[in-house]
C-alpha atoms as a PDB file:
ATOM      1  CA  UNK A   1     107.085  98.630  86.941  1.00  0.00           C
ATOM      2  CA  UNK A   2     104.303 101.004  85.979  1.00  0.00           C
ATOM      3  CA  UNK A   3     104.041 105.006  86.493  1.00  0.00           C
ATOM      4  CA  UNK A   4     102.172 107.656  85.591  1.00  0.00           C
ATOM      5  CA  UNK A   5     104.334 108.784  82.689  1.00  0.00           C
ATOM      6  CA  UNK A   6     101.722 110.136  80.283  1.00  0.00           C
ATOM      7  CA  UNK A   7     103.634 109.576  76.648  1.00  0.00           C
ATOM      8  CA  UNK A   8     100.720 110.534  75.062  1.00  0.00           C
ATOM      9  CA  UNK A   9     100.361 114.109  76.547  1.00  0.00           C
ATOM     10  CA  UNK A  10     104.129 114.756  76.310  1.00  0.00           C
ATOM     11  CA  UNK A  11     103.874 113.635  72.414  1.00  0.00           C
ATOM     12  CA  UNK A  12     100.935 115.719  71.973  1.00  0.00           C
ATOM     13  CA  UNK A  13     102.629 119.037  73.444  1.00  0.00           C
ATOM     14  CA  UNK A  14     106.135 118.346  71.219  1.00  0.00           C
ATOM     15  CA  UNK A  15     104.298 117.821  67.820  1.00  0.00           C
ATOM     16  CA  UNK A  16     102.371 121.195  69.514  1.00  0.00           C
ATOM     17  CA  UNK A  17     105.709 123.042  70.214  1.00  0.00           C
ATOM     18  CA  UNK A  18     107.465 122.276  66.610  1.00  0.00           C
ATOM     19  CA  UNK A  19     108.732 118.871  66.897  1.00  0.00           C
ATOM     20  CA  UNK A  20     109.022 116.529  64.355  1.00  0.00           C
ATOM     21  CA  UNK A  21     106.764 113.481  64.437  1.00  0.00           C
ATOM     22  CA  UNK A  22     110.400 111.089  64.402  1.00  0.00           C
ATOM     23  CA  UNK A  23     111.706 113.045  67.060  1.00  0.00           C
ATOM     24  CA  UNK A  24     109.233 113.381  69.166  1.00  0.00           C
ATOM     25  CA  UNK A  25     109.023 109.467  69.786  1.00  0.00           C
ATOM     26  CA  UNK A  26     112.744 109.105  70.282  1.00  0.00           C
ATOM     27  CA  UNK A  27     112.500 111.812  72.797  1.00  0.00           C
ATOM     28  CA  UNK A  28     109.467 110.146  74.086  1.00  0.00           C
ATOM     29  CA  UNK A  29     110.823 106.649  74.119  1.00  0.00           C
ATOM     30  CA  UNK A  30     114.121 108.168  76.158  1.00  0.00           C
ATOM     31  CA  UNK A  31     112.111 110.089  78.762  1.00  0.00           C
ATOM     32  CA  UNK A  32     110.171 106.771  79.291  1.00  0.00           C
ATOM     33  CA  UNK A  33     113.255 104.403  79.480  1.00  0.00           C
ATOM     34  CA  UNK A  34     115.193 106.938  81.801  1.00  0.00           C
ATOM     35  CA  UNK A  35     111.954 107.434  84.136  1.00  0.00           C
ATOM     36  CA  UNK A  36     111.463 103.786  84.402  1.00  0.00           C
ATOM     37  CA  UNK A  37     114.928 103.058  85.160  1.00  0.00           C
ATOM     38  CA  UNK A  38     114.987 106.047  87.858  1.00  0.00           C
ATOM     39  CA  UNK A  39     111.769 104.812  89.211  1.00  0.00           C
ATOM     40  CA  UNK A  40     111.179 103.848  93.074  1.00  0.00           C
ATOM     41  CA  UNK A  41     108.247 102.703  94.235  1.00  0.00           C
ATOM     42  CA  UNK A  42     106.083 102.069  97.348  1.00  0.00           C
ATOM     43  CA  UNK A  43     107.359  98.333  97.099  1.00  0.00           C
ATOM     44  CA  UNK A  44     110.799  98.999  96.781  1.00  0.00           C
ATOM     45  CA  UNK A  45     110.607 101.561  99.388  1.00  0.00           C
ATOM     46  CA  UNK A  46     108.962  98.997 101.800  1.00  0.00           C
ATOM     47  CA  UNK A  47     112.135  96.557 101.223  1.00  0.00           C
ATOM     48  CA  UNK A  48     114.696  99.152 101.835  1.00  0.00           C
ATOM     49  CA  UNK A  49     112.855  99.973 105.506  1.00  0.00           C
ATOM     50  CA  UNK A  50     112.128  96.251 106.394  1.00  0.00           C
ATOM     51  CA  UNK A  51     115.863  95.318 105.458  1.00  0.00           C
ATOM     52  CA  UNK A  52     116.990  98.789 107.632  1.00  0.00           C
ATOM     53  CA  UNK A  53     114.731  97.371 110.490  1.00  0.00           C
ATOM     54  CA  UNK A  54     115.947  94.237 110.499  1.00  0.00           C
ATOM     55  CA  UNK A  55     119.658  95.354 110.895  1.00  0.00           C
ATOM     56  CA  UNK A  56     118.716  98.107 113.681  1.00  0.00           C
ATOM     57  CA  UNK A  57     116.790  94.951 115.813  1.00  0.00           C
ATOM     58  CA  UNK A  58     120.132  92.975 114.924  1.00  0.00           C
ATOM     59  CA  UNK A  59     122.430  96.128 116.402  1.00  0.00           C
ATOM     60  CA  UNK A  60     120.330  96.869 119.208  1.00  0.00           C
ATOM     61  CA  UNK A  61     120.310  92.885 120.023  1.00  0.00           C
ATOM     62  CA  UNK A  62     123.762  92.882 120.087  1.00  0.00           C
ATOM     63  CA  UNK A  63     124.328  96.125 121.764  1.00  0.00           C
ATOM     64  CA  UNK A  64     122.649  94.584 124.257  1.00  0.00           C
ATOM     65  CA  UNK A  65     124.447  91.570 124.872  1.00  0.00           C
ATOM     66  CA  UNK A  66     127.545  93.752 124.853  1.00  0.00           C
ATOM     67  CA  UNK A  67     126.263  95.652 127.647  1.00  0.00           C
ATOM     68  CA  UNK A  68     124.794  92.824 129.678  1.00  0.00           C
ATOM     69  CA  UNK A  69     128.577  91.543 129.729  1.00  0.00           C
ATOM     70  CA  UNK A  70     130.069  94.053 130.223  1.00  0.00           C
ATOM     71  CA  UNK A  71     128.174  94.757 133.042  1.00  0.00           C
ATOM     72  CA  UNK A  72     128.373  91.121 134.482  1.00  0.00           C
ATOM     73  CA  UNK A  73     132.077  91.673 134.021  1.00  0.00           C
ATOM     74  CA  UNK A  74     132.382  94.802 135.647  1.00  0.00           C
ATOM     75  CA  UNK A  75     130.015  93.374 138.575  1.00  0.00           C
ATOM     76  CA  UNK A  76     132.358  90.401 138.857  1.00  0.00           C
ATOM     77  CA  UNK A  77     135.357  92.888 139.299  1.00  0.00           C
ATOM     78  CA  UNK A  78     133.894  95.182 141.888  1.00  0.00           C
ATOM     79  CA  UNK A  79     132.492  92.856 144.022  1.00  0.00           C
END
């Protein structure tokens, strides 16, 4: 999985801000695991809606044969 997580740039402003060179890469090296683990992209976003469409085509499918039953039923009754 890749992002746009610029390591560099964050190290860069730490060691700027008063950071020690040890703890800015821990820091770094968290921030990067936690990011990547958090991360969803455009793929995974794609599966979630295909496997969301496929069960709405499945409901509505069976909605329907529900209805077309119950309407043969109730045709049956009243006539």
């Amino acid at each position: 999985m890749s992002s746009n997580f610029d390591t560099v740039a964050l190290m860069d402003n730490l060691v700027d801000g008063g950071f020690s060179e040890r703890q800015v890469k821990s820091l770094a090296s968290a921030l990067y695991q936690l990011i990547e683990s958090q991360l969803v992209t455009k793929h995974d976003l794609e599966l979630a809606f295909a496997r969301f469409e496929l069960k709405m085509v499945s409901y509505m499918f069976t909605l329907l044969v529900l209805q077309s039953g119950v309407t043969a039923a109730l045709f049956k009754l009243l006539h």
